[in-house]
Protein backbone atom coordinates (compact mmCIF):
# COMPACT_ATOMS: atom_id res chain seq x y z
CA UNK A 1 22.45 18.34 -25.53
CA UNK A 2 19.53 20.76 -25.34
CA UNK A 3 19.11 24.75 -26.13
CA UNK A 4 18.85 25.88 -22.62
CA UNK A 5 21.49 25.45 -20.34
CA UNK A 6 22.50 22.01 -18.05
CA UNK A 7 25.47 21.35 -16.06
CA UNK A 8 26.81 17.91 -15.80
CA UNK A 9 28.95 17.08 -12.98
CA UNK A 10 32.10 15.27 -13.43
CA UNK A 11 30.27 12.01 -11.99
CA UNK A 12 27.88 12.42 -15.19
CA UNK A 13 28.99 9.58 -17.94
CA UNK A 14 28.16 11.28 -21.37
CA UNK A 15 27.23 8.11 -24.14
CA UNK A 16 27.68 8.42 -27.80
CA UNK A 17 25.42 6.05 -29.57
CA UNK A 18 26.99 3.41 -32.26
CA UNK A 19 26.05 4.41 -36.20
CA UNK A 20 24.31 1.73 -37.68
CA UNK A 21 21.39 1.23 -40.43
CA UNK A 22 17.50 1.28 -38.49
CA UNK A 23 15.92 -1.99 -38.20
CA UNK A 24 12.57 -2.40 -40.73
CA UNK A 25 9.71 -0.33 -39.36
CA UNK A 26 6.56 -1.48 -38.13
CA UNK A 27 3.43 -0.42 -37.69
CA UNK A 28 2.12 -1.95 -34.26
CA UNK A 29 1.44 0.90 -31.85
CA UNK A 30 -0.39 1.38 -28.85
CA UNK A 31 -0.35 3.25 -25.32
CA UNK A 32 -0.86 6.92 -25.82
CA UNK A 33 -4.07 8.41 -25.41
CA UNK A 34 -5.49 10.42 -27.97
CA UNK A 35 -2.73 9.34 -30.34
CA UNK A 36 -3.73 7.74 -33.69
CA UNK A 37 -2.25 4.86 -34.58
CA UNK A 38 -2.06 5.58 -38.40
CA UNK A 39 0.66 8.52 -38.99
CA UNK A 40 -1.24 11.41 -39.93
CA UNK A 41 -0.73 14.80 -42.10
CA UNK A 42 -1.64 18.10 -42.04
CA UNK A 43 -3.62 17.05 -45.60
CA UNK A 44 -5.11 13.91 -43.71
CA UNK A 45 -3.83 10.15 -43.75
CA UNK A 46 -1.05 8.99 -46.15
CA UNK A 47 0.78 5.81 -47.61
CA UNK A 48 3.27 4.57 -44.38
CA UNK A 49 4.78 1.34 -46.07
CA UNK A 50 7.87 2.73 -47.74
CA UNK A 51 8.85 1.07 -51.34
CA UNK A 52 10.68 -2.28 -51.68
CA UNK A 53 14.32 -1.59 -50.16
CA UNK A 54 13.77 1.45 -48.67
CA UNK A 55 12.51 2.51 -44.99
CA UNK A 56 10.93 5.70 -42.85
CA UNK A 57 13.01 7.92 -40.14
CA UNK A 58 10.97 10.81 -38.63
CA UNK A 59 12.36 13.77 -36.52
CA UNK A 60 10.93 17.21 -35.76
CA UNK A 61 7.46 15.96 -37.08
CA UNK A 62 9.04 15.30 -41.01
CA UNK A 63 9.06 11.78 -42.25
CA UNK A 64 11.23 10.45 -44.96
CA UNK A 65 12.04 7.45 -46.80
CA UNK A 66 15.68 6.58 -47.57
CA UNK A 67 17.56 3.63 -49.33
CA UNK A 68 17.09 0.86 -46.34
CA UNK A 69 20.96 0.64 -46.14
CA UNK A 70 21.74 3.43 -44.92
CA UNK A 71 23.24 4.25 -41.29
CA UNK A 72 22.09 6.62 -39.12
CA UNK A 73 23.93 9.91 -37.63
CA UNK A 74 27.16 8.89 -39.57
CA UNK A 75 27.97 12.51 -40.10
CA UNK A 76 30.28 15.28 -38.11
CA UNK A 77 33.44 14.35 -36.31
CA UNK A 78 34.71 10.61 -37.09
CA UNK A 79 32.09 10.14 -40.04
CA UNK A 80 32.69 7.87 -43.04
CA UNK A 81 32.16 7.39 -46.79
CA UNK A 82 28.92 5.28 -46.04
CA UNK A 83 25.37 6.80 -46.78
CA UNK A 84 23.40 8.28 -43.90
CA UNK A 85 20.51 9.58 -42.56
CA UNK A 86 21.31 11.97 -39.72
CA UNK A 87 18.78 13.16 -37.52
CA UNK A 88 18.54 14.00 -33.60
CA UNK A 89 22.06 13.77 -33.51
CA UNK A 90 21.51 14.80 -29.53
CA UNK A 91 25.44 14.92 -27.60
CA UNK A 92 28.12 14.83 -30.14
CA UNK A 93 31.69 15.06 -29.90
CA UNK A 94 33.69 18.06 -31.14
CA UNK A 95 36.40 17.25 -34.11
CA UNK A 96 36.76 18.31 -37.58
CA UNK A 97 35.79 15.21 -40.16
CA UNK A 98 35.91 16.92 -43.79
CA UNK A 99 32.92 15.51 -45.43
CA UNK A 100 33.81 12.95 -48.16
CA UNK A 101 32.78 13.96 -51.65
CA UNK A 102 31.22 11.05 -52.73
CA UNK A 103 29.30 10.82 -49.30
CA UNK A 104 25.28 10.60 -49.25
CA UNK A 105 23.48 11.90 -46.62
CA UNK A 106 19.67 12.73 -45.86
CA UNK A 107 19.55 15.34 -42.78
CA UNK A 108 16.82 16.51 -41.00
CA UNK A 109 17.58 19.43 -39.20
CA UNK A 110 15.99 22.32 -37.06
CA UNK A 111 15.60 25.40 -38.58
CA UNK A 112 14.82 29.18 -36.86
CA UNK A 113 11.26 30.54 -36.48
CA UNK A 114 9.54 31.99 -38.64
CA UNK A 115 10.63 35.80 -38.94
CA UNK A 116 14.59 35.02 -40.07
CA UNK A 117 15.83 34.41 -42.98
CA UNK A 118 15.25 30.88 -44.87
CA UNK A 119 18.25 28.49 -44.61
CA UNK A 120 19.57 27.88 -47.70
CA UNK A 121 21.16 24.39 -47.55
CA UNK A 122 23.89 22.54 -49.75
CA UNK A 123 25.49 25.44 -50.89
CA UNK A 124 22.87 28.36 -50.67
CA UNK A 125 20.80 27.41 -53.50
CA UNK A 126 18.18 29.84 -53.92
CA UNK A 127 14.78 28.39 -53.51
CA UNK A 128 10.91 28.25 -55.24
CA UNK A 129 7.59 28.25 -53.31
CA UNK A 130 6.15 25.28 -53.09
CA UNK A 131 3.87 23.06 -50.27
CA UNK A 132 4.00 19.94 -48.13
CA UNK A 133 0.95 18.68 -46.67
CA UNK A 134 -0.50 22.18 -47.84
CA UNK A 135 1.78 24.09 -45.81
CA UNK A 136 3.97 26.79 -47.56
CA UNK A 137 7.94 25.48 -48.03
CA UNK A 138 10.69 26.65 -49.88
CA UNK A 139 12.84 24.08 -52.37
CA UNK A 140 15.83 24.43 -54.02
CA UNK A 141 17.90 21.78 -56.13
CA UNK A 142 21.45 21.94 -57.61
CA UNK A 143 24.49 20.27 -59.10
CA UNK A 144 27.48 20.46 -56.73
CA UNK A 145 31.46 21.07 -57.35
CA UNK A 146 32.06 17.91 -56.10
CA UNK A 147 29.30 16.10 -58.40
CA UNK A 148 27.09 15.19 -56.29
CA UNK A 149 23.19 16.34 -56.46
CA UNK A 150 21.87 18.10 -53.92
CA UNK A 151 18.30 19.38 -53.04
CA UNK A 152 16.48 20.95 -49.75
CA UNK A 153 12.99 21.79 -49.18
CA UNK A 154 12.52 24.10 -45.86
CA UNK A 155 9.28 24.53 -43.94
CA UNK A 156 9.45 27.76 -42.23
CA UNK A 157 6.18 27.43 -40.28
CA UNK A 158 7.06 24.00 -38.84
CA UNK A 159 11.06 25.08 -38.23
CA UNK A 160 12.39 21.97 -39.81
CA UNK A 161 14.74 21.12 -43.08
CA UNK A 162 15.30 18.07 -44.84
CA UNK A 163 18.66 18.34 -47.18
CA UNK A 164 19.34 15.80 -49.13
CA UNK A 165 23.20 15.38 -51.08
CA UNK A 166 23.74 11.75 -53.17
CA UNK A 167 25.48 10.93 -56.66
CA UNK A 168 22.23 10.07 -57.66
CA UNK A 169 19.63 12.32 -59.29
CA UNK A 170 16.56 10.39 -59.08
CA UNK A 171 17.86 9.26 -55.45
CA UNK A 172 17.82 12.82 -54.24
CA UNK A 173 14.78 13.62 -55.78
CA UNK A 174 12.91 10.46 -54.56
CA UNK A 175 13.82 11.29 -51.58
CA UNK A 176 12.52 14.62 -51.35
CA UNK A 177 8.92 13.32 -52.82
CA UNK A 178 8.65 11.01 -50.10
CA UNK A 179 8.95 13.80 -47.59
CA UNK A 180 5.86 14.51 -45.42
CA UNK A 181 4.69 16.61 -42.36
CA UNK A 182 3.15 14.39 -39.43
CA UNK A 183 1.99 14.25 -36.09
CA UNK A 184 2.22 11.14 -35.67
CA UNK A 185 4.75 9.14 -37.30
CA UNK A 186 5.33 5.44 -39.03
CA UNK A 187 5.81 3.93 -35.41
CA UNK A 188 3.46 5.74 -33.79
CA UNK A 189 5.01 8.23 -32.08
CA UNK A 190 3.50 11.90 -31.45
CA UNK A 191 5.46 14.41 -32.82
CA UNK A 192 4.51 16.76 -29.71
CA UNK A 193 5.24 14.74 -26.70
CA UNK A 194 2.39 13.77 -24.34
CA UNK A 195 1.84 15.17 -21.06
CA UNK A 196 0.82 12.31 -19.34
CA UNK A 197 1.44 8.43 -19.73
CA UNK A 198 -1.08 5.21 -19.62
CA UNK A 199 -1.88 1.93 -18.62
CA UNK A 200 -4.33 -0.67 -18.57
CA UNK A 201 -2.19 -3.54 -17.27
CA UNK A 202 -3.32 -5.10 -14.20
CA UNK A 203 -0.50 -6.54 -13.04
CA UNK A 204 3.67 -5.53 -12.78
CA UNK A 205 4.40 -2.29 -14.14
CA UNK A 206 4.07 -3.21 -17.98
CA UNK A 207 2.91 -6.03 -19.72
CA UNK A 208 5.47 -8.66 -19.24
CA UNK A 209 5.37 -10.28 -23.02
CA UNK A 210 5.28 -7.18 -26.08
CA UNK A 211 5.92 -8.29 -29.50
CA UNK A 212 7.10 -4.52 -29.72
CA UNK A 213 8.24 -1.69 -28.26
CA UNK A 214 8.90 1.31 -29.24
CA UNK A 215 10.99 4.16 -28.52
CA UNK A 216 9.67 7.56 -29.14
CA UNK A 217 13.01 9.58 -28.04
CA UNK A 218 12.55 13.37 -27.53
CA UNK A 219 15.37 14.48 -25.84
CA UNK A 220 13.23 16.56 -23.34
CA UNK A 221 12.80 18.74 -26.38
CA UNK A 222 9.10 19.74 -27.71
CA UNK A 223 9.56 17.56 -30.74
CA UNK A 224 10.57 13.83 -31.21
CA UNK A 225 13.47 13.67 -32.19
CA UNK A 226 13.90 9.93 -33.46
CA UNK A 227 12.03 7.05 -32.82
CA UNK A 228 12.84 3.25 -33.51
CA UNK A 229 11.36 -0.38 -32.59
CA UNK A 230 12.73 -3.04 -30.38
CA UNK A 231 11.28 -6.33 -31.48
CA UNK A 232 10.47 -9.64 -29.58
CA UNK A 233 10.80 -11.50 -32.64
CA UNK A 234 14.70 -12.19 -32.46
CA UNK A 235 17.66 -11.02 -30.34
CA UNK A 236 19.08 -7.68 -31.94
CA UNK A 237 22.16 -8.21 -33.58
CA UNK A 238 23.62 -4.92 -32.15
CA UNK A 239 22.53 -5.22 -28.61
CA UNK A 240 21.67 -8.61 -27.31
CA UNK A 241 18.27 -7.39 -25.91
CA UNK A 242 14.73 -7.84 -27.07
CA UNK A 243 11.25 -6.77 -25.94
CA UNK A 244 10.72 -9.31 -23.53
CA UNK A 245 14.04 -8.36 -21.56
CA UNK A 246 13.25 -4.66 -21.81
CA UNK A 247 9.82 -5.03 -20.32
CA UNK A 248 11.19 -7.73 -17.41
CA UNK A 249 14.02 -4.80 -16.78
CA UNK A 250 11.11 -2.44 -16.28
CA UNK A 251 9.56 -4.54 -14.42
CA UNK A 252 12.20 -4.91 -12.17
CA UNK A 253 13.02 -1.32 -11.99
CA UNK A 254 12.68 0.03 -7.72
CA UNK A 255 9.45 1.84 -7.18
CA UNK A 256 9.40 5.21 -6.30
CA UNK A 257 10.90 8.23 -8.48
CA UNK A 258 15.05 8.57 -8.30
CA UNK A 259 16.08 11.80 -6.39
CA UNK A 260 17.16 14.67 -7.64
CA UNK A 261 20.31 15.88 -8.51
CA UNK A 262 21.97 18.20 -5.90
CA UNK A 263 21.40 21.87 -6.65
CA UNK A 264 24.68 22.95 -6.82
CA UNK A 265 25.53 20.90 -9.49
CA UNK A 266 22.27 20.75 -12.18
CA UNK A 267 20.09 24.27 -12.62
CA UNK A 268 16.76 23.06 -12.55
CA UNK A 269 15.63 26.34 -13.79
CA UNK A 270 16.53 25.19 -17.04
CA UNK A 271 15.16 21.98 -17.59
CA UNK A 272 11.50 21.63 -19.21
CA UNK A 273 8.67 19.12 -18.21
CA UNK A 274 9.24 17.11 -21.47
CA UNK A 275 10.64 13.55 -21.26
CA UNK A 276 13.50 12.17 -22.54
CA UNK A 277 11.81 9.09 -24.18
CA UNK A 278 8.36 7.47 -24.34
CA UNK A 279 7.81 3.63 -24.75
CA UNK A 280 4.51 2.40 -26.50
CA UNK A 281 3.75 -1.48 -26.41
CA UNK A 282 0.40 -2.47 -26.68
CA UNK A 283 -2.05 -1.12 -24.19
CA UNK A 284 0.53 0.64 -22.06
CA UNK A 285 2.88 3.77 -22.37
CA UNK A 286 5.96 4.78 -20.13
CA UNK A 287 7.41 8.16 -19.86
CA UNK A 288 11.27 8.33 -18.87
CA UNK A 289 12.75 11.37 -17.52
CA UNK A 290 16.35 10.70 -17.21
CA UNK A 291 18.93 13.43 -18.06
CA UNK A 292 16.89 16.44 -16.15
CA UNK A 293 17.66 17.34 -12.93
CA UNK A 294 14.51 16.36 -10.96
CA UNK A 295 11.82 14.45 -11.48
CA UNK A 296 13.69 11.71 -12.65
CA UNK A 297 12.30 8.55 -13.16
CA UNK A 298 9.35 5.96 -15.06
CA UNK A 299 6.16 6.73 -15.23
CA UNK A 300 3.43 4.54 -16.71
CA UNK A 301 0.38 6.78 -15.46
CA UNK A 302 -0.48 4.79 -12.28
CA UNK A 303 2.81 4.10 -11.01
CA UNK A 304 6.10 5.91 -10.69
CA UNK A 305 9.50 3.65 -10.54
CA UNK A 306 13.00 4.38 -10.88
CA UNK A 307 14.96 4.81 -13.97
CA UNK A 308 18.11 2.60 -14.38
CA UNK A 309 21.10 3.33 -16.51
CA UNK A 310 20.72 -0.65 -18.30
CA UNK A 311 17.12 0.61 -19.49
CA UNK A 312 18.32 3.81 -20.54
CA UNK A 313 21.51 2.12 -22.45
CA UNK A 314 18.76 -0.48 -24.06
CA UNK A 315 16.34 2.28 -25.34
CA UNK A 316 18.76 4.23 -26.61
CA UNK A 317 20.62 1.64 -28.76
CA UNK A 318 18.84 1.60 -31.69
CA UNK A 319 17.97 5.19 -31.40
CA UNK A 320 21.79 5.87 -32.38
CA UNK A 321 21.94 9.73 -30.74
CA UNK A 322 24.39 11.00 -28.32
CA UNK A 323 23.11 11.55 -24.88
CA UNK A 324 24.22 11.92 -21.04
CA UNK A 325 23.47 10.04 -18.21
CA UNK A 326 23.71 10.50 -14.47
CA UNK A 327 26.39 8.00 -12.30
CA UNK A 328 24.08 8.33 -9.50
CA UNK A 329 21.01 6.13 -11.17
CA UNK A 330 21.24 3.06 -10.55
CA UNK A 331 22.44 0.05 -12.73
């Protein structure tokens, strides 16, 4: 699930998330201090609201807009013919899918440090300089075998990819324009996670009635990998929750931290201070820490309460990335 080592005990429950198409973003944002709540550039503030029919995904601080049909993370073992976006794919499981030749697909991916060489996506097309946001990138564009048109532009500097592969020319290409480097994306959420949470409700551990929340998922990586909104507006189709249950589950969530995992079964050498996710609704932010192996738990920057596995399975629904969770948390 992460770079560094983790081991999971045979009590751990590992979750693959369903593929499905994102809801509409939105831009209602709140919580994080410091944060702007306007995506921002590298070459200053941009155009969020995607054209008619299509919507943003971020990951790894790159936003994109893709045809608002699309799934997300329908790629790898089990995929189909449908398009996709695929991005913080997070736990996966291991088969061999051969990719179907008339599939589309809009990845973005991590790529080395500066120092190696540049990945040459879809079929090691050799690439020409060019910028994002100002900052040096390599692109490259090309006809495959199998007809479809392909194109990649790779930002060394910020160690991130976005390869693009559809049987459309001006799809793949409009995709790639609409590619830009931010630190804070459509939804609001900071590319670089933030070390510490906020609140400024008064009473229960979040504000019982947000419109929105969303979920800025990280992984306990260094850079978001996904984000995605749960509204209050209607029931989601895919889940049955809404905002207004998430925030009473939260709510209702046993104070205190959970304990940590034994030591002879997690190395907590390995595992980094980053959270897993971070919720924005209005004036408040939560930080969950939920697959490390201590310091477990929800913080919302004056209180500490337990994480539960039905929060975790809620946030992570519309997220759509693999991901592991503990049997000892509590339901």
């Amino acid at each position: 699930m992460r770079p560094h080592s983790r081991i999971l005990t045979a009590a751990a429950v590992a979750v693959l998330a369903a593929t499905a198409a994102a809801s509409d973003p939105g831009t209602e944002n709140r919580g994080i201090e410091n944060q702007s709540t306007q995506a921002r550039s590298t070459g200053g503030r941009h155009d969020t609201n995607p054209p008619p029919g299509w919507r943003l995904e971020s990951s790894l601080g790159a936003q994109i807009a893709v045809p608002d049909n699309w799934a997300v993370n329908d790629s790898g073992c089990g995929m189909t013919a449908n398009p996709s976006v695929v991005r913080g794919k997070g736990l996966q499981t291991l088969c061999y899918t051969a990719e179907p030749p008339t599939k589309e697909l809009a990845i973005i991916e991590d790529t080395p440090k500066p120092g190696g060489n540049t990945p040459k996506p879809s079929g090691n097309t050799p690439g020409t300089a060019t910028t994002i946001n100002k900052i040096p990138a390599q692109r490259g564009e090309k006809r495959l075998p199998d007809g479809r048109y392909a194109g990649w532009i790779s930002v060394p500097s910020r160690r991130v990819t976005v390869d693009v592969r559809t049987r459309d020319p001006e799809t793949t290409k409009r995709i790639l324009r609409s590619l830009q480097l931010v630190d804070t994306d459509h939804l609001g959420c900071p590319t670089q996670p933030p070390k510490t949470a906020k609140t400024r409700t008064q009473n229960g551990f979040v504000p019982p009635d947000p419109k929105t929340i969303t979920v800025c998922y990280y992984g306990g990586q260094d850079r978001l990998q996904a984000s995605a909104e749960i509204k209050d507006a209607e029931r989601d189709t895919e889940t049955g929750d809404n905002a207004h249950r998430l925030a009473a589950m939260l709510n209702a969530a046993p104070p205190g931290g959970n304990p940590d995992r034994p030591a002879q079964t997690c190395d907590a050498r390995a595992d980094p201070p980053n959270p897993d996710a971070i919720l924005l609704m209005r004036d408040s932010a939560v930080r969950i820490r939920f697959s490390t192996c201590g310091g477990r738990g929800m913080d919302n920057g004056a209180r500490t309460v337990q994480v539960t596995r039905g929060v975790i399975t809620t946030i992570m629904a519309p997220i759509h990335s693999g991901y592991s969770v503990s049997a000892d948390l509590p339901a």
